[in-house]
Protein backbone atom coordinates (compact mmCIF):
# COMPACT_ATOMS: atom_id res chain seq x y z
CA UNK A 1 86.19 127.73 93.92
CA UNK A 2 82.80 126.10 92.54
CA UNK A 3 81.30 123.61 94.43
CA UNK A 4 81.84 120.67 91.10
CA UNK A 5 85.88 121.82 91.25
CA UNK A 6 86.24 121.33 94.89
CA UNK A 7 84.44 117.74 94.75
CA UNK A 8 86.68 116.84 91.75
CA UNK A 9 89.75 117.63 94.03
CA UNK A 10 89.15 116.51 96.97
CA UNK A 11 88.02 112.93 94.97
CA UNK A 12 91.59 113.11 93.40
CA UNK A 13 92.80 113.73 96.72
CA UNK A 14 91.06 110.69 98.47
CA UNK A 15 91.96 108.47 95.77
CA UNK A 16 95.80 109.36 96.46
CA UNK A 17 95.24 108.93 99.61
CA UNK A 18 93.73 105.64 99.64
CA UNK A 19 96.65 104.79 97.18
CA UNK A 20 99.25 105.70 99.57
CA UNK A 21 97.86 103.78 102.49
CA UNK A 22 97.21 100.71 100.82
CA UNK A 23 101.21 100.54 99.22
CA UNK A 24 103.23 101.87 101.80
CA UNK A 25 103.23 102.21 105.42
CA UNK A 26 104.91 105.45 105.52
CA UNK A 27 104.00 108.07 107.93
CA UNK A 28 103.13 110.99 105.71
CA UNK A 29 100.42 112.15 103.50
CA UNK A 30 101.14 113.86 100.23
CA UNK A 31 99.62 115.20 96.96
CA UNK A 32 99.23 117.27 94.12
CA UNK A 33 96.31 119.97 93.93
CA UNK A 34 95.31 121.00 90.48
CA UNK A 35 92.56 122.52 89.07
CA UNK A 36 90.36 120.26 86.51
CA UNK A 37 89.26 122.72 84.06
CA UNK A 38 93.10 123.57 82.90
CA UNK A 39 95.62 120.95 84.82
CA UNK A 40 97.05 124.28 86.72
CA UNK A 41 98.04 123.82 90.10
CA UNK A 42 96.19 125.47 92.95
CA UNK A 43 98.80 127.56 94.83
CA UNK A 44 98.49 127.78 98.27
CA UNK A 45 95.24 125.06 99.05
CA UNK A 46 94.84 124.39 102.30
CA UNK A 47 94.54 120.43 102.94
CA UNK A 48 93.26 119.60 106.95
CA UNK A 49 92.92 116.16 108.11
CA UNK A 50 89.90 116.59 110.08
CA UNK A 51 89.60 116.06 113.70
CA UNK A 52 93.64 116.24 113.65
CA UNK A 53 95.85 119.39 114.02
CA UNK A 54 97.29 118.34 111.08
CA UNK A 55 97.65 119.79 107.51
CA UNK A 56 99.91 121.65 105.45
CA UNK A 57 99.92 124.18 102.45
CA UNK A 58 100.59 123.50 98.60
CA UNK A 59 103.05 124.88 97.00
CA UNK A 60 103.84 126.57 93.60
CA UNK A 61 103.67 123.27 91.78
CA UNK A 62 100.38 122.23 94.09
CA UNK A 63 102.15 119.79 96.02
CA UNK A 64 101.81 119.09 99.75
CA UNK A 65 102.80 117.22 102.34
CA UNK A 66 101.52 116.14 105.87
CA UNK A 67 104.69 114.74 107.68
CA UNK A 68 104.78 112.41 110.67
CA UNK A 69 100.75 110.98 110.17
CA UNK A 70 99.80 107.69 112.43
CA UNK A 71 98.46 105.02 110.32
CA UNK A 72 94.88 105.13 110.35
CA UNK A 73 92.08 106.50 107.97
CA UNK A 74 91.46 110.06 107.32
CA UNK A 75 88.64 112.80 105.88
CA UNK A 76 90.93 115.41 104.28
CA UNK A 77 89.83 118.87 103.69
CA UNK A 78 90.86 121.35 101.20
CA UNK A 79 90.33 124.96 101.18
């Protein structure tokens, strides 16, 4: 993955982030990993919140989710 399509994602990542935390209180992190260039999604990213042993996988269709996440502010990582 090129550097430019990894920033893209993980900015489309924090913004849906950010978007979760600031309309729900739920306890879980989730998304949709595609790539930019053609809208496909990226099967089988791996997305880490840092400094936690959390993360989880995405899917076929790209999605993921991070279950059971204390409220709080995050640095994801994809891979």
């Amino acid at each position: 993955m090129s550097a430019q399509k990894f920033k893209t994602i993980f900015t489309l990542i924090i913004v849906f982030l950010l978007s979760q935390i600031v309309w729900s209180q739920t306890s879980k992190i989730s998304g949709k990993i595609t790539d930019k260039s053609n809208n496909q999604p990226l099967i089988g990213a791996n997305v880490i919140l840092v400094g936690t042993s959390l993360g989880a996988s995405s899917d076929m269709e790209g999605n993921y989710l991070i279950p059971n996440v204390n409220s709080g502010s995050y640095t994801l990582k994809v891979s």
